[in-house]
C-alpha atoms as a PDB file:
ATOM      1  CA  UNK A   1      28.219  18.414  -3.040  1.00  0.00           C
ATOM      2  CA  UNK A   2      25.682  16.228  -4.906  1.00  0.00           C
ATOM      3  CA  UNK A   3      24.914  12.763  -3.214  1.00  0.00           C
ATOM      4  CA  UNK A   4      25.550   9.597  -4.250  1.00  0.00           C
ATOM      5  CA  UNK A   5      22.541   7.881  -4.046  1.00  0.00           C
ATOM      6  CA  UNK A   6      21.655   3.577  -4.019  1.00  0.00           C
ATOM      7  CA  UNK A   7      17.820   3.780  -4.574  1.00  0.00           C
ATOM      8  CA  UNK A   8      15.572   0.351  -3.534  1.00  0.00           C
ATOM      9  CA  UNK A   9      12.344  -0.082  -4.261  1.00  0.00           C
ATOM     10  CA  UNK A  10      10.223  -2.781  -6.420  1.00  0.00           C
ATOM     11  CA  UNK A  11       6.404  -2.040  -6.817  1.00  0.00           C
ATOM     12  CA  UNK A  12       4.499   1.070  -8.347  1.00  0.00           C
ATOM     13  CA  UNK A  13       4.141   2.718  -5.552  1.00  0.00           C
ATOM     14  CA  UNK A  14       8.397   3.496  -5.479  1.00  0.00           C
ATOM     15  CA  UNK A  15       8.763   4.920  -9.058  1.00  0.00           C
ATOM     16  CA  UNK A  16       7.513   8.587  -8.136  1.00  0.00           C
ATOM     17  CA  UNK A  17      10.244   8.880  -5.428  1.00  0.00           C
ATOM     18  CA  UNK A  18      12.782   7.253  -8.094  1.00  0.00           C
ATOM     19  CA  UNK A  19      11.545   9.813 -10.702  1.00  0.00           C
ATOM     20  CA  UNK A  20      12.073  12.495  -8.650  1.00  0.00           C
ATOM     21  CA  UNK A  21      15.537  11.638  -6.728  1.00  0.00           C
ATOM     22  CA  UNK A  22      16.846  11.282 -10.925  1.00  0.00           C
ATOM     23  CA  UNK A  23      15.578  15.102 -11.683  1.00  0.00           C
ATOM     24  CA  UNK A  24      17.505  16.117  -8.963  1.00  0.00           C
ATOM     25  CA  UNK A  25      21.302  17.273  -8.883  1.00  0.00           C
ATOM     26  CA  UNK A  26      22.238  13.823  -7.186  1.00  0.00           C
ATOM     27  CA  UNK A  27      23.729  10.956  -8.615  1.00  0.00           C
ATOM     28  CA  UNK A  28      21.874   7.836  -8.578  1.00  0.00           C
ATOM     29  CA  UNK A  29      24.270   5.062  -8.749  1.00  0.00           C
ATOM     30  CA  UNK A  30      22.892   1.633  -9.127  1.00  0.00           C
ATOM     31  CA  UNK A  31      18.808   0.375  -7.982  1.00  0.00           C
ATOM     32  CA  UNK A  32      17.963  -2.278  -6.972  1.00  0.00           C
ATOM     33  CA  UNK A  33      14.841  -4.537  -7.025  1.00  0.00           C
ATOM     34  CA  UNK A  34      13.133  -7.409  -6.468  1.00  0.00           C
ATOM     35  CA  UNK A  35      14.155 -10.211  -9.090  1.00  0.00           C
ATOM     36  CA  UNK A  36      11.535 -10.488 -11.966  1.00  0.00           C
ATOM     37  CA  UNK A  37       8.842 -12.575 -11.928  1.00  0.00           C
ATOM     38  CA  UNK A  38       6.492 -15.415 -13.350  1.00  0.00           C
ATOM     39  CA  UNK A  39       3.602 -13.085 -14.836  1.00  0.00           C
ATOM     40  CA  UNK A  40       0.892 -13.959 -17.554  1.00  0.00           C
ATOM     41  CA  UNK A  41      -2.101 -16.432 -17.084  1.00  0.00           C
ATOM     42  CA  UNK A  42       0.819 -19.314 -17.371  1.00  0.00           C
ATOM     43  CA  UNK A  43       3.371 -17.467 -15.195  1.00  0.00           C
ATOM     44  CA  UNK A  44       6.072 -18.323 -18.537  1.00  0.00           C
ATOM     45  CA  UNK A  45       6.902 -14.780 -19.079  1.00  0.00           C
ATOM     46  CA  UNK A  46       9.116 -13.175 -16.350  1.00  0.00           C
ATOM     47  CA  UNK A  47       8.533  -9.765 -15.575  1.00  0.00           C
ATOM     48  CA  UNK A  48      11.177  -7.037 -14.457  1.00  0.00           C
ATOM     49  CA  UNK A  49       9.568  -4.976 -11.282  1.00  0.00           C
ATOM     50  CA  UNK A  50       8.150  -1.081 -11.979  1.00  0.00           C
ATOM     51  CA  UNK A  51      11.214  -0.165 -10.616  1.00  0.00           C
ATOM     52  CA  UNK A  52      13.447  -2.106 -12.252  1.00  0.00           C
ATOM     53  CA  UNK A  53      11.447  -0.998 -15.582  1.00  0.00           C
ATOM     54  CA  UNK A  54      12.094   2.795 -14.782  1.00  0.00           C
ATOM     55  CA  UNK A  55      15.678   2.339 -13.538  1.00  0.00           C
ATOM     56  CA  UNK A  56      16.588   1.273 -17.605  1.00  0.00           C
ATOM     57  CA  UNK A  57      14.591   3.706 -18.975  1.00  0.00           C
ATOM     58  CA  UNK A  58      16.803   6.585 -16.930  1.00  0.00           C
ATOM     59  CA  UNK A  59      19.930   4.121 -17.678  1.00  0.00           C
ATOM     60  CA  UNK A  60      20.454   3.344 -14.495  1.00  0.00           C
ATOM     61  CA  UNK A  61      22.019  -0.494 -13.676  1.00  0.00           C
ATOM     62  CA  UNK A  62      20.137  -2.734 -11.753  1.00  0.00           C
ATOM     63  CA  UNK A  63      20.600  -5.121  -9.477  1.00  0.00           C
ATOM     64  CA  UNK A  64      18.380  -8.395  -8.289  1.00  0.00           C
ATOM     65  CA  UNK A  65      19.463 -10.387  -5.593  1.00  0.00           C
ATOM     66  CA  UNK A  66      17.381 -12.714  -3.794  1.00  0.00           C
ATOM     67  CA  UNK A  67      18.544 -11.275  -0.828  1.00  0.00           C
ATOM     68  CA  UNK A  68      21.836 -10.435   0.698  1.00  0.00           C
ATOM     69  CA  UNK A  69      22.920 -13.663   2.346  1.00  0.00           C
ATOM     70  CA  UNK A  70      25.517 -13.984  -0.612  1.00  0.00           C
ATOM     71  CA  UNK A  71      28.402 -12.249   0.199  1.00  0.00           C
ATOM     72  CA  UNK A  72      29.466 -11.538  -3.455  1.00  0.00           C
ATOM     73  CA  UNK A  73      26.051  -9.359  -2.924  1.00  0.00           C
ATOM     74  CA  UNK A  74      26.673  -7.279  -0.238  1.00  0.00           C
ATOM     75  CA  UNK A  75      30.156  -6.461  -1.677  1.00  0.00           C
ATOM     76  CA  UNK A  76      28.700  -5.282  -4.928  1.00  0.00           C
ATOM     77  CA  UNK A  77      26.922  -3.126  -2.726  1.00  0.00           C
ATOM     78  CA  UNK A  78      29.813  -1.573  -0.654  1.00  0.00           C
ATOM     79  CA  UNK A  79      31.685  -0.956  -3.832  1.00  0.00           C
ATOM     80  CA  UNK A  80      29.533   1.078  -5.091  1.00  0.00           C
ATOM     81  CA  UNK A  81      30.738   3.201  -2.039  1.00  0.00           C
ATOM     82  CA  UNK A  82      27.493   5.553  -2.162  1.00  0.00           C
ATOM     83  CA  UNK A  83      27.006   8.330   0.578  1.00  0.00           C
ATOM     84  CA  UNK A  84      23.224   7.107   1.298  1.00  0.00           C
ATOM     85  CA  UNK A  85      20.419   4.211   0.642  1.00  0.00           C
ATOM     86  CA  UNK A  86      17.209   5.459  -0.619  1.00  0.00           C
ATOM     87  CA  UNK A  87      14.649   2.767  -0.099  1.00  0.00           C
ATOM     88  CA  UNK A  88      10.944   2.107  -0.917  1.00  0.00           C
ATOM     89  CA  UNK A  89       8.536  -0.647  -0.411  1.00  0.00           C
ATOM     90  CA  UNK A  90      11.912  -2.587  -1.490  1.00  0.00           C
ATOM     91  CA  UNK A  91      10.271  -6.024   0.120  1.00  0.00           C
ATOM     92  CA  UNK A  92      13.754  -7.001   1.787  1.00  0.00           C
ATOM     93  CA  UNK A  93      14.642  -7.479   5.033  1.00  0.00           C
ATOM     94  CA  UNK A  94      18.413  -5.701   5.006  1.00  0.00           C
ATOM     95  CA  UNK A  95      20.805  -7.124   6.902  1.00  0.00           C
ATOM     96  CA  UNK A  96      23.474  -4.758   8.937  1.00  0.00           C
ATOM     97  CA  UNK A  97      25.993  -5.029   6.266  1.00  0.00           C
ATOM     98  CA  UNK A  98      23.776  -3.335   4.140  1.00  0.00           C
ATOM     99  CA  UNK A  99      22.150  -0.831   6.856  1.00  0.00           C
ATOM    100  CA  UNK A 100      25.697   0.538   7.603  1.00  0.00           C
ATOM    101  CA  UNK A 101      27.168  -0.280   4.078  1.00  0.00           C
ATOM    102  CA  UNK A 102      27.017   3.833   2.960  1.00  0.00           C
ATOM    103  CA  UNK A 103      28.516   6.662   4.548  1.00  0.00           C
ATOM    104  CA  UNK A 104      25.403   8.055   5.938  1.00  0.00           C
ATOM    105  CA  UNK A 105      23.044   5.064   6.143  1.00  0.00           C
ATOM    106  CA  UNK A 106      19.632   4.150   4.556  1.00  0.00           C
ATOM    107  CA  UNK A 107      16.326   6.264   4.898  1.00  0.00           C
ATOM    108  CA  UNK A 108      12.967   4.916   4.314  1.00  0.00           C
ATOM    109  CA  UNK A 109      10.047   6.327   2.718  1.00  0.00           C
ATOM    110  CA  UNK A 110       7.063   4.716   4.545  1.00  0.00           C
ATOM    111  CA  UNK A 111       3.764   5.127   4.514  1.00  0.00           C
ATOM    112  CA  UNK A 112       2.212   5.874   7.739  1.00  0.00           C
ATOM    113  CA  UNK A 113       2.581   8.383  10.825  1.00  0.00           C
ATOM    114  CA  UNK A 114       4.998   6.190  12.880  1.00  0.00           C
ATOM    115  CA  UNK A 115       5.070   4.513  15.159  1.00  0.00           C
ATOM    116  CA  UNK A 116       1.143   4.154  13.937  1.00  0.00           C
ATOM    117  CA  UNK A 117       1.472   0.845  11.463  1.00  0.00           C
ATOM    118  CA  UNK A 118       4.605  -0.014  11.029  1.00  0.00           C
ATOM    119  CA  UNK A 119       4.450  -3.389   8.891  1.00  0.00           C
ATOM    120  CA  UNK A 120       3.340  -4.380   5.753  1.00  0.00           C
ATOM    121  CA  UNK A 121       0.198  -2.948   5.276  1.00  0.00           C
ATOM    122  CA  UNK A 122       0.083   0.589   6.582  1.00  0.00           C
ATOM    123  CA  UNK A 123      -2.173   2.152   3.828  1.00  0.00           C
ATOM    124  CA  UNK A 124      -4.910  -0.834   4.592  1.00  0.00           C
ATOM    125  CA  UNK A 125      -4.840  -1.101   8.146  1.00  0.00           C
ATOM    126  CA  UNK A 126      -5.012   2.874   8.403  1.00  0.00           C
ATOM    127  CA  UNK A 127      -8.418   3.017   6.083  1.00  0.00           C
ATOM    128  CA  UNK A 128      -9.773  -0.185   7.970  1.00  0.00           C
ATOM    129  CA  UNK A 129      -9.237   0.879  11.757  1.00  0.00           C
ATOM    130  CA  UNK A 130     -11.358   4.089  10.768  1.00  0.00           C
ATOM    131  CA  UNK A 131      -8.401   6.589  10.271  1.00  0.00           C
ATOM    132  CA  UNK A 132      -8.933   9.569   9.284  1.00  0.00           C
ATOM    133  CA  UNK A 133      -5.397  10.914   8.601  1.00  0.00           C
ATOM    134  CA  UNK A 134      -1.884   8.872   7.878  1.00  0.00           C
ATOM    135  CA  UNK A 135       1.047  10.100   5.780  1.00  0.00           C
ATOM    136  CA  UNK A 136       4.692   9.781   4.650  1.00  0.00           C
ATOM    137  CA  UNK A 137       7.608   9.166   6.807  1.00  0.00           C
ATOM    138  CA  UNK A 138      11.589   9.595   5.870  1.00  0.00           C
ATOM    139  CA  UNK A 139      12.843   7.809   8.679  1.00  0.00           C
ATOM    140  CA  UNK A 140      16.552   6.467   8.824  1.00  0.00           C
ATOM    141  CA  UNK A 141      16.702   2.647   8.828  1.00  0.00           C
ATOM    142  CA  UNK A 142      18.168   1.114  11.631  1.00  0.00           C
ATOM    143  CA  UNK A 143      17.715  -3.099  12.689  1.00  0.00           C
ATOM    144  CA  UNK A 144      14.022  -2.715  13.559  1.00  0.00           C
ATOM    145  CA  UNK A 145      10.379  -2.991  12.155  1.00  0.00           C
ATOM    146  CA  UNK A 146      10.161   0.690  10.807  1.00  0.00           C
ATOM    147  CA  UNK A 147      11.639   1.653  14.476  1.00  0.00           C
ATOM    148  CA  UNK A 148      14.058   3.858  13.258  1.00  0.00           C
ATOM    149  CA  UNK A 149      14.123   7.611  13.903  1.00  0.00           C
ATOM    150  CA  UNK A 150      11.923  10.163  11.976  1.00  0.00           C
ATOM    151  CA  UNK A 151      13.383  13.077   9.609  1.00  0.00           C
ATOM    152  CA  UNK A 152      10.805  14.068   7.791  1.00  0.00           C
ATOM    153  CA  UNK A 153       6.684  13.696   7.394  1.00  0.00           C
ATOM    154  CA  UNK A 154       3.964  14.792   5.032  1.00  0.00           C
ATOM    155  CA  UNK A 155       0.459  14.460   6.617  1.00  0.00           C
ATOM    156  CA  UNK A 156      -2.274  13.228   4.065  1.00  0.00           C
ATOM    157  CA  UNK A 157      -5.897  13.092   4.402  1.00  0.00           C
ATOM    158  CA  UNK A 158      -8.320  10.319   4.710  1.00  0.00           C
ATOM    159  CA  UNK A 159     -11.550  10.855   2.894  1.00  0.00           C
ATOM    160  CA  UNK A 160     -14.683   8.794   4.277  1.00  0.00           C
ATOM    161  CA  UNK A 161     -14.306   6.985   0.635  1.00  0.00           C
ATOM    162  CA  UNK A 162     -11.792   7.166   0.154  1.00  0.00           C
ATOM    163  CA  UNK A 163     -10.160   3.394  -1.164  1.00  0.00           C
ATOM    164  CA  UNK A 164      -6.983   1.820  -0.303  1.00  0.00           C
ATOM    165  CA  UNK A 165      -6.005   2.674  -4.040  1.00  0.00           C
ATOM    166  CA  UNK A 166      -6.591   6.351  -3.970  1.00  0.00           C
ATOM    167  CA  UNK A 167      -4.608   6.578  -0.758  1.00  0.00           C
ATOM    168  CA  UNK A 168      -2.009   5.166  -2.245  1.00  0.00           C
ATOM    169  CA  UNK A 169      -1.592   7.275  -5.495  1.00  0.00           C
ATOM    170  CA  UNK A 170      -1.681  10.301  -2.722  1.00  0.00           C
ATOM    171  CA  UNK A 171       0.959   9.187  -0.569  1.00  0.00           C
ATOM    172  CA  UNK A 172       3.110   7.670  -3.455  1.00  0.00           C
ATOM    173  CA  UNK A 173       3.130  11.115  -4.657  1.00  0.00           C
ATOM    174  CA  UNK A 174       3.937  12.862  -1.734  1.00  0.00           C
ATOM    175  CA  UNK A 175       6.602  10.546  -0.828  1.00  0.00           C
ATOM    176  CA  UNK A 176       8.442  11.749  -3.729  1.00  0.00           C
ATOM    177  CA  UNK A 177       8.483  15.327  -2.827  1.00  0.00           C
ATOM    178  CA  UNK A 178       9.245  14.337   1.182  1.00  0.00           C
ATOM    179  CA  UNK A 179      11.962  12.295  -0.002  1.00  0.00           C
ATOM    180  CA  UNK A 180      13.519  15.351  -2.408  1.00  0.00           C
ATOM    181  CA  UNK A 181      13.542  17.427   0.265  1.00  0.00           C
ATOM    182  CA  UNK A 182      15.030  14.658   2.666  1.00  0.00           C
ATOM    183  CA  UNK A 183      17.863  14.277   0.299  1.00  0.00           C
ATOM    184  CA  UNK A 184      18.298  18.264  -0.003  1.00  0.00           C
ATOM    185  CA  UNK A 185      19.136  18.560   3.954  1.00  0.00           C
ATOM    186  CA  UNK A 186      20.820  15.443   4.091  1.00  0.00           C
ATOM    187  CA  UNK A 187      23.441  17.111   1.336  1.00  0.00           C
ATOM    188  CA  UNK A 188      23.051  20.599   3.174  1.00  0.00           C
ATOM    189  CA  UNK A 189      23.968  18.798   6.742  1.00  0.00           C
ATOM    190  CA  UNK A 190      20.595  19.708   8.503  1.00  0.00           C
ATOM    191  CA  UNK A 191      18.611  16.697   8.336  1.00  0.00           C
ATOM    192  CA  UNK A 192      16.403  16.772  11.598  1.00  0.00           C
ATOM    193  CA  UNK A 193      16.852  12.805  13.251  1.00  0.00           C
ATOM    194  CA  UNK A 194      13.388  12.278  16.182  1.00  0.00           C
ATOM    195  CA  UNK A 195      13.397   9.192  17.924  1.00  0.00           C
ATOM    196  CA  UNK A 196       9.994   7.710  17.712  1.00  0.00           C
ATOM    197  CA  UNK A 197       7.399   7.631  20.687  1.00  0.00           C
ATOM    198  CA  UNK A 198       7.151   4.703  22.780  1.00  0.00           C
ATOM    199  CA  UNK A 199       3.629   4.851  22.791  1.00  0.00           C
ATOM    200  CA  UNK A 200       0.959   4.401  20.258  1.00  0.00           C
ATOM    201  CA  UNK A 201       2.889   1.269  18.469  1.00  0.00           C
ATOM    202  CA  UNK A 202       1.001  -0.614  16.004  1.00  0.00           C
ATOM    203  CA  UNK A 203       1.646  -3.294  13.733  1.00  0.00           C
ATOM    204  CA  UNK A 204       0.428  -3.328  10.224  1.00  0.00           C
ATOM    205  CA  UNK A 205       0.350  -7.087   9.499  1.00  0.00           C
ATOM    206  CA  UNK A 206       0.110  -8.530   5.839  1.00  0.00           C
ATOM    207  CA  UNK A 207      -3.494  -8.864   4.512  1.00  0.00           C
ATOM    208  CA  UNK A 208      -4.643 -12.146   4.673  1.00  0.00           C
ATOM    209  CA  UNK A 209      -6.919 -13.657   2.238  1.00  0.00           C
ATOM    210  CA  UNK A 210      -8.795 -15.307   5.431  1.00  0.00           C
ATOM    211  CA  UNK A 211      -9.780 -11.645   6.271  1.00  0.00           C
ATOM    212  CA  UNK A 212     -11.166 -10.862   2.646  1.00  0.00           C
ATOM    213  CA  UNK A 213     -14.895 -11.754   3.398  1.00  0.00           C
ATOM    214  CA  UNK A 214     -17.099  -8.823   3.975  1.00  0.00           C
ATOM    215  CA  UNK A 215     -19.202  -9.662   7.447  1.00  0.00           C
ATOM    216  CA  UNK A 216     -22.116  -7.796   7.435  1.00  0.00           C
ATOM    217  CA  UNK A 217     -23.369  -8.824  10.609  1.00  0.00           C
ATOM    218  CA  UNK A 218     -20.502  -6.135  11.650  1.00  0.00           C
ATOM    219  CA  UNK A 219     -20.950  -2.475  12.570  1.00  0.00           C
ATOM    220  CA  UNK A 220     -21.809  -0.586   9.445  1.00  0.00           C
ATOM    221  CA  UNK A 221     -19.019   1.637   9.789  1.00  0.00           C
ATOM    222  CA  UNK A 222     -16.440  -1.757   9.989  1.00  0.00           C
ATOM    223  CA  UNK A 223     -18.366  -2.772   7.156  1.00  0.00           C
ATOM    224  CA  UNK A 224     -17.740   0.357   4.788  1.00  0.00           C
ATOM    225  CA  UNK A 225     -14.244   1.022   5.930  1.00  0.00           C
ATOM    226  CA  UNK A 226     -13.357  -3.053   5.377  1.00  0.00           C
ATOM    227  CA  UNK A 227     -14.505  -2.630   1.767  1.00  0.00           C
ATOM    228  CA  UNK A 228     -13.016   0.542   0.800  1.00  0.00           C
ATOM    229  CA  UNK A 229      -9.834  -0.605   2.366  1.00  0.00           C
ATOM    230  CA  UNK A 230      -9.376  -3.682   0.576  1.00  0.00           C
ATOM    231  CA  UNK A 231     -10.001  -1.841  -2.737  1.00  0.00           C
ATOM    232  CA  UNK A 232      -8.803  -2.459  -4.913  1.00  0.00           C
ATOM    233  CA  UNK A 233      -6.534  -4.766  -4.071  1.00  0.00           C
ATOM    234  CA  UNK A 234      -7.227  -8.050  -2.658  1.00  0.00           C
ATOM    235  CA  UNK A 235     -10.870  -6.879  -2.379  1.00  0.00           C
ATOM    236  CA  UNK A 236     -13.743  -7.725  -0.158  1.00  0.00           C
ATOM    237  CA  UNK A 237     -15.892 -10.014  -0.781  1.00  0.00           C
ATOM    238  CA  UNK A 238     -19.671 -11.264  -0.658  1.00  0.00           C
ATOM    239  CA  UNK A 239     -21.516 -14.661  -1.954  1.00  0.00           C
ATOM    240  CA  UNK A 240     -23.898 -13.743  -4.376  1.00  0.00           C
ATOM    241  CA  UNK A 241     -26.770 -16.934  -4.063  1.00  0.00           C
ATOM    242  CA  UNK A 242     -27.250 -17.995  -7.557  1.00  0.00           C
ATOM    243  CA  UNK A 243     -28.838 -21.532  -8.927  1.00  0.00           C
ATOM    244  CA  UNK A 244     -25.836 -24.062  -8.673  1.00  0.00           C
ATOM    245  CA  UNK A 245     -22.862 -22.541  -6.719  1.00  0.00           C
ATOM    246  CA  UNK A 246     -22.825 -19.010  -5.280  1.00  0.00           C
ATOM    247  CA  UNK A 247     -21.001 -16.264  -7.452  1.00  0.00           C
ATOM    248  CA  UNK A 248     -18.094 -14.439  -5.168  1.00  0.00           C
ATOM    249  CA  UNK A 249     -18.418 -10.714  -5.991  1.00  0.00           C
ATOM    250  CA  UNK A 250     -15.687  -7.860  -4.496  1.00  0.00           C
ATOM    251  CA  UNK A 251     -17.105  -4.478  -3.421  1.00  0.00           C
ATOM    252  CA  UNK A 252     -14.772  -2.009  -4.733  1.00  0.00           C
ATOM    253  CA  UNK A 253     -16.552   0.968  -3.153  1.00  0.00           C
ATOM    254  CA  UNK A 254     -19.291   1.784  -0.736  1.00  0.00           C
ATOM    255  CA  UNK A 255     -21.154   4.488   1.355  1.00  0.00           C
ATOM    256  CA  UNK A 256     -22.544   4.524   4.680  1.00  0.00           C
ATOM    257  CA  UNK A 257     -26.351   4.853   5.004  1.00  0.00           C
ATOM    258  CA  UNK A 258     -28.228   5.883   8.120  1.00  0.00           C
ATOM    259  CA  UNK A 259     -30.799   3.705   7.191  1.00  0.00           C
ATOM    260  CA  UNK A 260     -32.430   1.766  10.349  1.00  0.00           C
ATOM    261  CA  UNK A 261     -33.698  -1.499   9.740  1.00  0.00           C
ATOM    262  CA  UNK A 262     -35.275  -5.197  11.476  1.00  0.00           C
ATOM    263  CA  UNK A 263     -34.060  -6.937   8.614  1.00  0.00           C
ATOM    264  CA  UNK A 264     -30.967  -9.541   9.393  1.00  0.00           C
ATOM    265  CA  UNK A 265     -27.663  -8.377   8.367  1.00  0.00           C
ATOM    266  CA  UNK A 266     -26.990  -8.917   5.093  1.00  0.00           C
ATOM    267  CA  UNK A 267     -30.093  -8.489   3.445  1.00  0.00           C
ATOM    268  CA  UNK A 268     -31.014  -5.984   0.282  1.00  0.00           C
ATOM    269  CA  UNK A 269     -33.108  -3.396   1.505  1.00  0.00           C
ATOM    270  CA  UNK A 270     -33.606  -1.975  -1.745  1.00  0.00           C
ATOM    271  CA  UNK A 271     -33.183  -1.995  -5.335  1.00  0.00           C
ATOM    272  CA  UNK A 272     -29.856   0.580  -5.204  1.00  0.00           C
ATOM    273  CA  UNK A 273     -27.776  -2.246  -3.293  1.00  0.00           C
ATOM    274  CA  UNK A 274     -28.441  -0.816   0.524  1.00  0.00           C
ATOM    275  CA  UNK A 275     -27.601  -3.896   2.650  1.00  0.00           C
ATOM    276  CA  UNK A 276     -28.481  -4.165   6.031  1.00  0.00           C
ATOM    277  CA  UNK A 277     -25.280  -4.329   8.842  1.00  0.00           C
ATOM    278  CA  UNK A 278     -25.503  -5.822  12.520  1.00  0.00           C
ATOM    279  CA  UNK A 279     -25.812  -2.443  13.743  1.00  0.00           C
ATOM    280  CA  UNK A 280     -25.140   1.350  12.938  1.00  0.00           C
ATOM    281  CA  UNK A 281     -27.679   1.798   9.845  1.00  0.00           C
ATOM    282  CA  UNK A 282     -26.243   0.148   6.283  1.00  0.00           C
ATOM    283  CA  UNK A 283     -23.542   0.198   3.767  1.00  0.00           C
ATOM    284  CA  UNK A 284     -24.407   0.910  -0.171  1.00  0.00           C
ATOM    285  CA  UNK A 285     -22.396  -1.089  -2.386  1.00  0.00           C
ATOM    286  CA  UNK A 286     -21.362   1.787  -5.302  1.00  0.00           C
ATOM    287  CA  UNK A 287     -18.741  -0.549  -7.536  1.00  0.00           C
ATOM    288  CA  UNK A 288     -18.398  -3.503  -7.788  1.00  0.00           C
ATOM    289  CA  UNK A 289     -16.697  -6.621  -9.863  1.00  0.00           C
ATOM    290  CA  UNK A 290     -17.504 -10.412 -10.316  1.00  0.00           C
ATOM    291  CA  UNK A 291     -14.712 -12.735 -10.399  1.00  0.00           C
ATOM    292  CA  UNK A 292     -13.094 -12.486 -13.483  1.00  0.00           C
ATOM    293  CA  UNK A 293     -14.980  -9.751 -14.832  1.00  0.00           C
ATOM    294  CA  UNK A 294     -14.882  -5.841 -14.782  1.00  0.00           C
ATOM    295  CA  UNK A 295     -15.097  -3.342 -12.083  1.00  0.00           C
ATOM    296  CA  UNK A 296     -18.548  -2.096 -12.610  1.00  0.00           C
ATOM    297  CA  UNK A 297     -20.623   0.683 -11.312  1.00  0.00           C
ATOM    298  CA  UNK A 298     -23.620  -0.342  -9.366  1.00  0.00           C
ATOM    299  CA  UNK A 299     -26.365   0.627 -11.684  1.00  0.00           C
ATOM    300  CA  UNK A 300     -24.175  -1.509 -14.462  1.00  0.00           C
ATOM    301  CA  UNK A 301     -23.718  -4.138 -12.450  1.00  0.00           C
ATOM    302  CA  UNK A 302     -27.561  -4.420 -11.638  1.00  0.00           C
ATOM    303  CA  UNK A 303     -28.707  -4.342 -15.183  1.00  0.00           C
ATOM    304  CA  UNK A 304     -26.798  -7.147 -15.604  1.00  0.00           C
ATOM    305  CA  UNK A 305     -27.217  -9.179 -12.531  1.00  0.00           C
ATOM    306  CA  UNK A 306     -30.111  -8.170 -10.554  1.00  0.00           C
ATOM    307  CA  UNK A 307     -30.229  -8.592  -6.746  1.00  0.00           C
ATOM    308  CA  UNK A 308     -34.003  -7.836  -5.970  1.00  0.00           C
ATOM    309  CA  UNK A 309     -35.026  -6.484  -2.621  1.00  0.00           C
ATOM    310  CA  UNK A 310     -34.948  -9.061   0.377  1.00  0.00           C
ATOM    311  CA  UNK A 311     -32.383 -11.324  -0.736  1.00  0.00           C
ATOM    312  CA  UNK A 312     -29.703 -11.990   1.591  1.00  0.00           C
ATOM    313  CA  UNK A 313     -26.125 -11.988   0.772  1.00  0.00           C
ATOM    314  CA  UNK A 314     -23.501 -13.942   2.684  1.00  0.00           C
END
C-alpha cells in the first residue's frame, strides 16, 4: 500500500529528493518549508523557498511555520495523519510532537557518513578536513543531532578538486535515489534500522564568516582544501594590495603545486597565480571572483587585474 508521505525541506539541495518521492506511487500529502524571505538588493520582495516553489508546481499545499511552538501548528500536522516524515535540509529543529506525529516516524536524508559530521555543514567540513569520501544517509530522526539510527547510505567520492558546490549537486542527486529506495522498503516492511557507532563522532559546525580568510602561511594542502571547500559558497578569501584600500578577492578553485620555495607565504611565485604556503609546496589559484564581480578564470582574471611575480597577498 502506497505511503502517505509529509515531505520537509527548504533549499536547492531538497528538490531532487522531492522530485523523485512525487514520481513515485506514494502520496505526498502536504510540504513544508521555511517561510519566504526578504530577497532582492532591498530585501522588499519576499521569496518562497526552492521547495516551496516545486511543491506548487506538483500542486502540492504548503505549509510555513516559524516553527512548531504554536500548537495550532503541530495539529495541522497530526491531521494530516501521514504514515511517514520525509525531511531534507528542512532548517528546523522538530520538536517530539512532530518526531512521533506519523505512524512510522521521520527519516532524514543527510549528507555525510554518520556519525562523521553531523551538523550543519557536513559537505564543507568533509572537503576541508581532507576527506576523500562522504555520502548520503537515510537515517530515522529521533531527539538528537543527526544521532538517529542508519537505514540506508550511498557512498560518494571526493575528487582532489573537487568544490563544496560540485559535491553538493552529487550528493543532492543521490539522495534522491537513496531516499526512493528508503521509501520502497519502508512500504515493503524491510527497512534495515543500524544504530550508529559510538566512535568517530564529529560535529559539522556552521561556517563562520571569521573562518573565510584564506591563511597561506598554512600547509598547502589546508590551503587548497580551505578554498575549494568554501566554493562557492561563502568563499575564501585573500586581500589583493591595491593603491587606496585593498580589494578582497574569493578563490573559487585551486590546485596543489609541488613547487618548493624560500619565499614567505603568500607571495606570487609566478605569473600563473602559484602562491607560496607555510609549508608543503604551493596552491594555484584557477578561478577566481572580486567582490561584486564575476567568477572568472585565472587567465581572465589576470588580463584584467594583474598580480606580477613577488607581490604578496594577505
Amino acid at each position: 500500500m502506497a505511503l502517505r508521505i509529509i515531505f520537509m525541506g527548504t533549499p536547492d539541495f531538497s528538490v531532487p529528493t522531492l522530485t523523485a518521492l512525487a514520481k513515485t506511487g506514494h502520496e505526498i500529502v502536504a510540504v513544508y518549508s521555511q517561510p519566504p524571505r526578504p530577497a532582492g538588493r532591498r530585501g522588499l520582495e519576499l521569496v518562497k523557498s526552492p521547495v516551496h516553489q516545486k511543491a506548487e508546481a506538483l500542486g502540492i499545499a504548503v505549509f510555513t511555520p516559524v516553527n512548531f511552538r504554536d500548537e495550532a501548528d503541530r495539529d495541522a500536522f497530526l491531521a494530516l495523519k501521514a504514515d511517514v516524515a520525509v525531511v531534507v535540509a528542512y532548517g528546523l529543529l522538530l520538536p517530539e510532537a512532530i518526531l512521533s506525529g506519523t505512524r512510522l516516524g521521520c527519516y532524514n536524508g543527510h549528507a555525510s557518513l554518520l556519525p562523521r559530521w553531523r551538523g550543519a555543514a557536513p559537505i564543507q567540513r568533509a572537503i576541508m578536513a581532507g576527506d576523500t569520501q562522504t555520502g548520503m544517509m537515510v537515517m530515522k530522526m529521533d531527539k538528537g543531532l543527526d544521532t538517529g539510527p542508519v537505514a540506508l547510505t550511498a557512498r560518494v567520492a571526493i575528487g582532489e578538486t573537487m568544490t563544496a558546490g560540485e559535491l553538493h549537486d552529487a550528493l543532492m542527486q543521490a539522495g534522491g535515489a537513496l531516499m526512493v529506495d528508503a521509501m520502497a522498503k519502508l512500504e515493503a516492511g524491510d527497512l534495515p534500522l543500524t544504530e550508529q557507532a559510538q566512535e568517530g563522532v564529529l560535529y559539522a559546525a556552521k561556517i563562520d564568516k571569521a573562518e573565510t580568510r584564506i591563511d597561506f602561511s598554512r600547509p598547502a594542502t589546508d590551503v587548497h582544501n580551505h578554498i575549494r571547500g568554501l566554493s562557492p559558497f561563502p568563499g575564501a578569501w585573500f586581500e589583493l594590495p591595491v593603491v587606496g584600500k585593498p580589494e578582497r578577492v574569493k578563490g573559487l578553485a585551486s590546485e596543489r603545486v609541488d613547487e618548493v620555495s624560500v619565499k614567505p607565504a603568500g607571495t606570487v611565485l609566478d605569473d600563473r597565480l602559484t602562491i607560496a604556503c607555510g609549508t608543503g609546496g604551493a596552491v594555484r589559484l584557477v578561478r577566481l571572483q572580486k567582490a561584486g564581480g564575476k567568477p572568472l578564470d585565472a587567465a581572465d582574471f589576470l588580463r584584467g587585474t594583474p598580480v606580477p611575480a613577488g607581490q604578496v597577498l594577505a
